[in-house]
Protein backbone atom coordinates (compact mmCIF):
# COMPACT_ATOMS: atom_id res chain seq x y z
CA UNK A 1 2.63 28.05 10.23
CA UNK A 2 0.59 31.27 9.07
CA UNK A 3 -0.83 31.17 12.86
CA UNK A 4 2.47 31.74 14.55
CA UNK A 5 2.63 35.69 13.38
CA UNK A 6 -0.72 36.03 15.29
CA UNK A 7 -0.59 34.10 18.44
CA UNK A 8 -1.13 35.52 21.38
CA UNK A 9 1.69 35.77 24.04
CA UNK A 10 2.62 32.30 24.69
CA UNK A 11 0.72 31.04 27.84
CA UNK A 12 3.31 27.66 28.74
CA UNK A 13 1.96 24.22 29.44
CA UNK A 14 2.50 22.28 32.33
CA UNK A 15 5.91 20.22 33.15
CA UNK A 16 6.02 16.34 31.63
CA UNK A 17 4.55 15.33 35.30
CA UNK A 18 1.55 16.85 34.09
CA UNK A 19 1.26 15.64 31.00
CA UNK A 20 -0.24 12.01 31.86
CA UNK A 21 -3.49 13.90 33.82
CA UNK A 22 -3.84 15.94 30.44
CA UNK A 23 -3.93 12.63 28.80
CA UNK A 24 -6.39 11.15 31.10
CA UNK A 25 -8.61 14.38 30.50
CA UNK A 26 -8.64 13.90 26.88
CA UNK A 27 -9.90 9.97 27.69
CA UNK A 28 -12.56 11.45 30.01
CA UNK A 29 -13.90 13.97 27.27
CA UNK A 30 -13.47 11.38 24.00
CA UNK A 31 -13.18 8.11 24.96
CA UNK A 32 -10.07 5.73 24.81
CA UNK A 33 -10.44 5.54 20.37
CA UNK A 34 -10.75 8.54 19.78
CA UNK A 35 -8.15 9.53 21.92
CA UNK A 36 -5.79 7.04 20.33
CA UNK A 37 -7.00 8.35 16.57
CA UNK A 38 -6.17 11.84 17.85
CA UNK A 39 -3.24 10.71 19.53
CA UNK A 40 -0.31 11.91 17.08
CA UNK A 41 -1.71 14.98 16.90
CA UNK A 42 -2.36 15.34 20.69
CA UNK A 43 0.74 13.94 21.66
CA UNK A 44 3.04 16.50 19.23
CA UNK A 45 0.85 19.08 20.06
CA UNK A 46 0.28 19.05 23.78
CA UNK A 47 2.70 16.37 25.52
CA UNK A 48 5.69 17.06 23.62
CA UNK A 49 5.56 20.75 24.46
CA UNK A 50 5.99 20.53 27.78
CA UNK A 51 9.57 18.11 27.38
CA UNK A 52 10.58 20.48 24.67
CA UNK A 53 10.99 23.52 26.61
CA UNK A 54 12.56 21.78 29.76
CA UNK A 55 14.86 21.06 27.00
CA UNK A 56 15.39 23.89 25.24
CA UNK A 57 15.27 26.03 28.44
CA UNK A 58 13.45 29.90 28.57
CA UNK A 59 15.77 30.99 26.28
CA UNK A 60 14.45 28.87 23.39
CA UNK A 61 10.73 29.14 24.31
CA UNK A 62 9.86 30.27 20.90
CA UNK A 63 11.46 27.83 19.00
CA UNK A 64 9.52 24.65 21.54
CA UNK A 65 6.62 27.50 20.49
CA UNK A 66 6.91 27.15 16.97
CA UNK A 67 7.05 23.48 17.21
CA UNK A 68 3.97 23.30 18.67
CA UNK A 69 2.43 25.06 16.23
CA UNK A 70 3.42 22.97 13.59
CA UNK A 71 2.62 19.83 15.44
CA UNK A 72 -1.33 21.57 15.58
CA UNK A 73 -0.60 22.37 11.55
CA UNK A 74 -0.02 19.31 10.75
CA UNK A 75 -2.60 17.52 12.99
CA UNK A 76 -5.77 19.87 11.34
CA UNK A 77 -4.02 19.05 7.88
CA UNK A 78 -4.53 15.43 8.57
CA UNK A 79 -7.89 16.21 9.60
CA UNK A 80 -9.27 17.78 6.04
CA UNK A 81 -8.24 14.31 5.05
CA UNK A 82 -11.30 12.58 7.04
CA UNK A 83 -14.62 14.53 5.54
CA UNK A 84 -16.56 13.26 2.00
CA UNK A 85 -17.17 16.89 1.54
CA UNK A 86 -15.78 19.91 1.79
CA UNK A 87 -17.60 23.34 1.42
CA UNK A 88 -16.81 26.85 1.39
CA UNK A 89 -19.19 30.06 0.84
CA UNK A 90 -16.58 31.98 -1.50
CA UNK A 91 -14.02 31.38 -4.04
CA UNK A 92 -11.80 33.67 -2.18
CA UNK A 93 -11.89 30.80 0.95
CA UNK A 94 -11.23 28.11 -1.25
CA UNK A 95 -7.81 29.94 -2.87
CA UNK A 96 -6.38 30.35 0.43
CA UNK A 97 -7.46 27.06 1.67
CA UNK A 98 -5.07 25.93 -1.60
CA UNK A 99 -2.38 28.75 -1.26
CA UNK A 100 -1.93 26.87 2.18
CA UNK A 101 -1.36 23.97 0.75
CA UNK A 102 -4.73 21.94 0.27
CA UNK A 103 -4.42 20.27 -2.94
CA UNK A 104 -6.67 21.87 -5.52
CA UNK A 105 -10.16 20.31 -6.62
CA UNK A 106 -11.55 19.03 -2.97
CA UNK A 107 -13.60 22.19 -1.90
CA UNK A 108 -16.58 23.07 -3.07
CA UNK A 109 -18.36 26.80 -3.31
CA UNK A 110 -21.95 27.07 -1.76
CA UNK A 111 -22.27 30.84 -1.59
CA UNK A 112 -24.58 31.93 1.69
CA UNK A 113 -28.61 32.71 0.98
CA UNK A 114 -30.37 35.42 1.68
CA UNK A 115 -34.07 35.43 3.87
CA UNK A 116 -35.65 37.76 1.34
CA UNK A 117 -38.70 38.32 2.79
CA UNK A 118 -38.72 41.87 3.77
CA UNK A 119 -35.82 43.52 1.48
CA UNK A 120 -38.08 43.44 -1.29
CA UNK A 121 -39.42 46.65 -0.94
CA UNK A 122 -40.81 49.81 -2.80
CA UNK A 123 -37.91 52.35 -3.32
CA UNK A 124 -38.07 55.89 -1.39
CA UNK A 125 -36.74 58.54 -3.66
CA UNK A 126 -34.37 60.87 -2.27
CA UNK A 127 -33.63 64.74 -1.98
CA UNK A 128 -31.02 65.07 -3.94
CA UNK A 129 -28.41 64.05 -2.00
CA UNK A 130 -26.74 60.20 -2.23
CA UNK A 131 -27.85 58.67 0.44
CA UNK A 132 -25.43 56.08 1.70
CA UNK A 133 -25.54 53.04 4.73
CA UNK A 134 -23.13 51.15 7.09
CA UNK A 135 -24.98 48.47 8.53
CA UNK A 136 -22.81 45.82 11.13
CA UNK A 137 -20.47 46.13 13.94
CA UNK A 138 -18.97 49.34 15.36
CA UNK A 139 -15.62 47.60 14.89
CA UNK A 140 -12.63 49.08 13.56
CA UNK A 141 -11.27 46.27 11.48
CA UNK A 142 -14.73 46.83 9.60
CA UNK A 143 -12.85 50.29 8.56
CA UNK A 144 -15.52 52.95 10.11
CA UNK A 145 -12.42 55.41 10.38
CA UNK A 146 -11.89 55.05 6.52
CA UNK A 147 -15.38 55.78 5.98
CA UNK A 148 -15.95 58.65 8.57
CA UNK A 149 -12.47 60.26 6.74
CA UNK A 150 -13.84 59.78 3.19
CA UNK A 151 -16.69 61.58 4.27
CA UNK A 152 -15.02 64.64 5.75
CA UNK A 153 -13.40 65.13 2.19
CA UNK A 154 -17.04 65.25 0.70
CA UNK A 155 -18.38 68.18 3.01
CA UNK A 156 -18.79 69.59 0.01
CA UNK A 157 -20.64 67.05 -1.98
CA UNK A 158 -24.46 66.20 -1.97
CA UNK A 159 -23.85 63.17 0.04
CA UNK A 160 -25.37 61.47 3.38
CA UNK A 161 -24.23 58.74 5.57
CA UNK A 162 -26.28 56.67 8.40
CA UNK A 163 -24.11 54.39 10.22
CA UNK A 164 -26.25 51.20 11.67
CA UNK A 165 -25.37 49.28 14.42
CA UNK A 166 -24.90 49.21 18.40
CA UNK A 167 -22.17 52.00 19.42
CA UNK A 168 -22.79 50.86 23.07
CA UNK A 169 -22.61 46.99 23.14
CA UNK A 170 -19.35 47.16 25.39
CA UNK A 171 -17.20 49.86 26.90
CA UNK A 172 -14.68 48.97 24.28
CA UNK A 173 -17.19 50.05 21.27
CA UNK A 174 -18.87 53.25 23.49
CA UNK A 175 -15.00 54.60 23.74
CA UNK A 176 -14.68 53.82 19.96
CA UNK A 177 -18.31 54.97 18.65
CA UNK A 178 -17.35 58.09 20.93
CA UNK A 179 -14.11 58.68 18.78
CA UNK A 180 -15.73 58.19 15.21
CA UNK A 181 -18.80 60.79 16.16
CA UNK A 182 -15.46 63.72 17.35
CA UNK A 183 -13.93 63.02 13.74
CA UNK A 184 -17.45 62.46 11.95
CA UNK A 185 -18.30 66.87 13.32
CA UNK A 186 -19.85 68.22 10.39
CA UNK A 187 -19.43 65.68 7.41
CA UNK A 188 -23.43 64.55 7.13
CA UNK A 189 -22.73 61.77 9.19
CA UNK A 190 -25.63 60.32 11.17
CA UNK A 191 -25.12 57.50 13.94
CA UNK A 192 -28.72 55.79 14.02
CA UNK A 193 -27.82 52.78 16.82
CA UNK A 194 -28.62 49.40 16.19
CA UNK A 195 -30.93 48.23 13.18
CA UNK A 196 -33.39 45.23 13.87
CA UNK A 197 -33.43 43.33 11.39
CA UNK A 198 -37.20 42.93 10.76
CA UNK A 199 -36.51 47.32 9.88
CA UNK A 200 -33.46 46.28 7.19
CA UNK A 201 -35.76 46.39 4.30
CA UNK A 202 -36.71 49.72 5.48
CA UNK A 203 -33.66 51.00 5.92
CA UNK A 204 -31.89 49.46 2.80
CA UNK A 205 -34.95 51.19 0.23
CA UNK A 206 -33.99 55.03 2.00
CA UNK A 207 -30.65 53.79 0.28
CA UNK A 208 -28.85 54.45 -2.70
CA UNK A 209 -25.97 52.59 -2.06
CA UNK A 210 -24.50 50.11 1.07
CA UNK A 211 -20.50 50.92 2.13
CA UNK A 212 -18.48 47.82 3.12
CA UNK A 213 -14.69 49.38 4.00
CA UNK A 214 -13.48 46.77 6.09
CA UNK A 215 -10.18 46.97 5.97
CA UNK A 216 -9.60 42.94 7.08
CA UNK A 217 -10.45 40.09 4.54
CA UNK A 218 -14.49 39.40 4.59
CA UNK A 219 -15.32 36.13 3.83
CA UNK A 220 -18.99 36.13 2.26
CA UNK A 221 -20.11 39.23 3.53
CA UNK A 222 -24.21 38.88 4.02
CA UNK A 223 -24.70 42.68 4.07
CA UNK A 224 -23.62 42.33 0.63
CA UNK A 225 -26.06 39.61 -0.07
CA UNK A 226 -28.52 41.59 1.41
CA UNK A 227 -27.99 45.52 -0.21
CA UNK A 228 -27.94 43.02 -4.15
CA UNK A 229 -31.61 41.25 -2.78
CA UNK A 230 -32.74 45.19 -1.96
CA UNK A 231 -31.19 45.85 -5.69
CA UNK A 232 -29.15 48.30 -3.55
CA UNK A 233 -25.63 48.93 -4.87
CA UNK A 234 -22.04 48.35 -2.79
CA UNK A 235 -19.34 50.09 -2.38
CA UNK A 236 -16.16 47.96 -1.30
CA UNK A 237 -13.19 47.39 -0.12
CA UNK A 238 -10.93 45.33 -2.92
CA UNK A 239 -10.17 42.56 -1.11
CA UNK A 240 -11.21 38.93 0.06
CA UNK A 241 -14.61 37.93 -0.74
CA UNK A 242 -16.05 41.38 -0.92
CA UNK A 243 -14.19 41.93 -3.74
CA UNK A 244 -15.46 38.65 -5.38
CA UNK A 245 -19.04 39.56 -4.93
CA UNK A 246 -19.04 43.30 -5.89
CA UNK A 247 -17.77 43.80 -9.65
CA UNK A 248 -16.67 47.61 -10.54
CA UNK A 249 -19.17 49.37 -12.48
CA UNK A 250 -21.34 46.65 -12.58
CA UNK A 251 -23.15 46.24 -9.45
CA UNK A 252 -21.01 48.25 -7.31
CA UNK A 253 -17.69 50.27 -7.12
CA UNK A 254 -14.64 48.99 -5.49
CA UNK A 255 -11.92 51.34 -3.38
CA UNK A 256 -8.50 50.58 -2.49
CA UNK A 257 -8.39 49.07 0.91
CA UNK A 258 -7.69 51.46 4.12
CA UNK A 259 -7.63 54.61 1.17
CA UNK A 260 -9.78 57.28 2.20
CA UNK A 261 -9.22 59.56 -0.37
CA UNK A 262 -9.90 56.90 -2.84
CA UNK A 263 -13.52 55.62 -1.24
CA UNK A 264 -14.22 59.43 -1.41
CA UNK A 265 -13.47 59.84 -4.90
CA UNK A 266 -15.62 56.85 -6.02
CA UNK A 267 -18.48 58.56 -3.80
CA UNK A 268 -18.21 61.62 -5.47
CA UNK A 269 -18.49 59.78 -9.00
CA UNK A 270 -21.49 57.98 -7.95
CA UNK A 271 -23.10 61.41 -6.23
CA UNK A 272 -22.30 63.35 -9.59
CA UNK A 273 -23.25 60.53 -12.39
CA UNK A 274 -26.53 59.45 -11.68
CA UNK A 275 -26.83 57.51 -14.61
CA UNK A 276 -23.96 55.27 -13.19
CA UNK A 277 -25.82 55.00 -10.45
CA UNK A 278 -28.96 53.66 -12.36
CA UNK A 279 -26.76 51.25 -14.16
CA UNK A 280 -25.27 50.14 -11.53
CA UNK A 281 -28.89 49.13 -9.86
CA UNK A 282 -29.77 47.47 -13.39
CA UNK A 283 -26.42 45.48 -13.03
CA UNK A 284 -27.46 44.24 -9.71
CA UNK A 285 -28.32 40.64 -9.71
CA UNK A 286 -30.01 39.30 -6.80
CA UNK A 287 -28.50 36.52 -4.65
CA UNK A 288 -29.69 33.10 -4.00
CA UNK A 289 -31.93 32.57 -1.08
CA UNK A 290 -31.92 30.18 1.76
CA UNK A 291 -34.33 27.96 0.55
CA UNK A 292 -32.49 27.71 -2.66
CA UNK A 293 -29.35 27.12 -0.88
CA UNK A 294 -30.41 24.99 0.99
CA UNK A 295 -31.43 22.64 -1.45
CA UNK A 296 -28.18 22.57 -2.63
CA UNK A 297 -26.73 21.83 0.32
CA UNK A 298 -29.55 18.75 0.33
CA UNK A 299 -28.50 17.53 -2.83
CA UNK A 300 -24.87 17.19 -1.70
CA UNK A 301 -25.63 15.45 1.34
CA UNK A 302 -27.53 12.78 -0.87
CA UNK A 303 -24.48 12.71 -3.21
CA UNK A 304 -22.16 11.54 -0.32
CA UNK A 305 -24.58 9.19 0.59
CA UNK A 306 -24.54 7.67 -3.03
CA UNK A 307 -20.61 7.71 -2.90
CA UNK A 308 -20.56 5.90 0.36
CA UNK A 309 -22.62 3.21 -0.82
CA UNK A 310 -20.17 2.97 -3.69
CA UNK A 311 -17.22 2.68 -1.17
CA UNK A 312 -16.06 6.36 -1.57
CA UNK A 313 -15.06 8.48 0.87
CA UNK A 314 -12.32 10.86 2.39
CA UNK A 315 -10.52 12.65 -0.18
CA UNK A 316 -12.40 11.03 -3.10
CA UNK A 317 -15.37 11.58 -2.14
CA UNK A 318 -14.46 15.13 -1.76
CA UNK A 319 -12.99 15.37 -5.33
CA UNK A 320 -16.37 14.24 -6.72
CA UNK A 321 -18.09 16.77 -5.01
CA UNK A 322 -16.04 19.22 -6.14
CA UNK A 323 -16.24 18.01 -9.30
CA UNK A 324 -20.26 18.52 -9.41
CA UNK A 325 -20.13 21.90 -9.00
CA UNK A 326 -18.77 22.11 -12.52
CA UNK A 327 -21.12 20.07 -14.17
């Protein structure tokens, strides 16, 4: 039901008369059992719809709405049911997979790797100044206008920003790159376009520390991944899985999400201590890598091949899974 508050306007399905051609499109596309395994779902989901607003009228379009979207909650709850495992790359995923009511003990954490190849390399000393990086999307849900703000209260700090990533892939981005350069005037801002990533090692060892500000939930942010296997500290927003990766004072500094006075304070301790800063680096410890990962990921596919043979599947097999990661 969490997907109701962010629907898009409702775009209405076609009248019961239409409903048996939908049907005969889903037989087309997945054959007559899968169809009928999907069926419930379908049927709540796409051919109910349809008779429920013809019966409810305009006037109660949100509430046929709202059953629909429960009908497609239900269905995709049904479905977690049917895999023998179940993985997520954070801790933070696997909470709100449970806060939304997945019963605890069926997911397990496989944290993303890192290609390390080219991040390994020498450190450039700087000039005196902290020298910090944005690398990723010129996006405003990654919180660029935090950052650029932060920085115009630290005009009068020793500190540097370059901002990686294409500020022209759409007219969309160009209008909003164009915005953050008018309120980045003066504030040691550079905008250096997009970053290949063959140059990230480059750019990551003219670093003292990577800023993540996002002010929407990250997952398992690889930039992250990336700035630790550079031994390059992060500054974060406190949330999601950002805020699981980077730990305060130990391998990076946290900020209070969307708080631009508070990301510029924790610059300006960084800028002025730079023994923090050299702890911080020591406190850095680097991430798995692919390979590594994906030898885990190996290992669990032979595990639910042993459980099959056993008979177990579903939601046991899942359990067992999870269960590994603990042992």
């Amino acid at each position: 039901m969490r997907c109701i508050g962010c629907r898009p306007a409702p775009v209405y399905a076609p009248p019961v008369r239409q409903s048996w051609r939908s049907l005969r499109a889903e037989v087309g596309r997945w054959g007559w059992k899968r169809t009928l395994l999907r069926l419930p779902g379908y049927a709540m989901a796409r051919l109910l719809r349809p008779w429920l607003e013809e019966r409810a009228g305009a006037g109660s379009a949100e509430l046929s709405l709202r059953a629909a979207y429960m009908a497609r909650d239900r269905y995709f709850r049904a479905l977690l049911d049917r895999p023998d495992a179940l993985l997520a790359p954070s801790q933070f995923l696997r909470r709100t997979f449970e806060a939304w009511g997945l019963p605890p003990g069926r997911i397990r954490v496989v944290r993303n790797g890192v290609d390390a190849g080219d991040l390994t390399q020498p450190r450039v000393p700087g000039e005196g100044k902290l020298r910090l990086v944005f690398v990723g999307s010129i996006l405003a849900y990654k919180g660029l206008d935090v950052l650029v703000e932060a920085m115009q209260h630290l005009r009068d700090a020793p500190v540097e920003l370059r901002i990686y990533g294409d500020d022209q892939a759409t007219p969309e981005v160009a209008a909003y790159a164009a915005d953050l350069r008018r309120k980045a005037a003066g504030a040691g801002v550079r905008f250096m376009g997009p970053l290949p990533h063959e140059e990230l090692g480059q750019a990551l060892a003219r670093a003292d520390a990577l800023v993540l500000p996002s002010v929407l939930y990250e997952n398992c942010p690889l930039s992250i991944l990336e700035a630790f296997s550079a031994r390059v500290p992060v500054i974060a927003s406190n949330i999601g899985g950002m805020a699981e990766l980077v730990h305060d004072g130990r391998n990076g500094l946290q900020f209070e999400v969307g708080n631009a006075q508070d990301l510029a304070a924790k610059i300006r301790r960084l800028a002025a201590d730079p023994q923090l800063l050299h702890d911080i680096q020591r406190g850095i410890q680097r991430p798995a890598t692919t390979e590594q990962v994906s030898r885990t990921i190996e290992r669990i596919y032979q595990d639910v091949i042993d459980l099959k043979r056993q008979g177990r599947c579903g939601v046991d097999a899942q359990q067992a899974i999870a269960r590994g990661e603990e042992e």
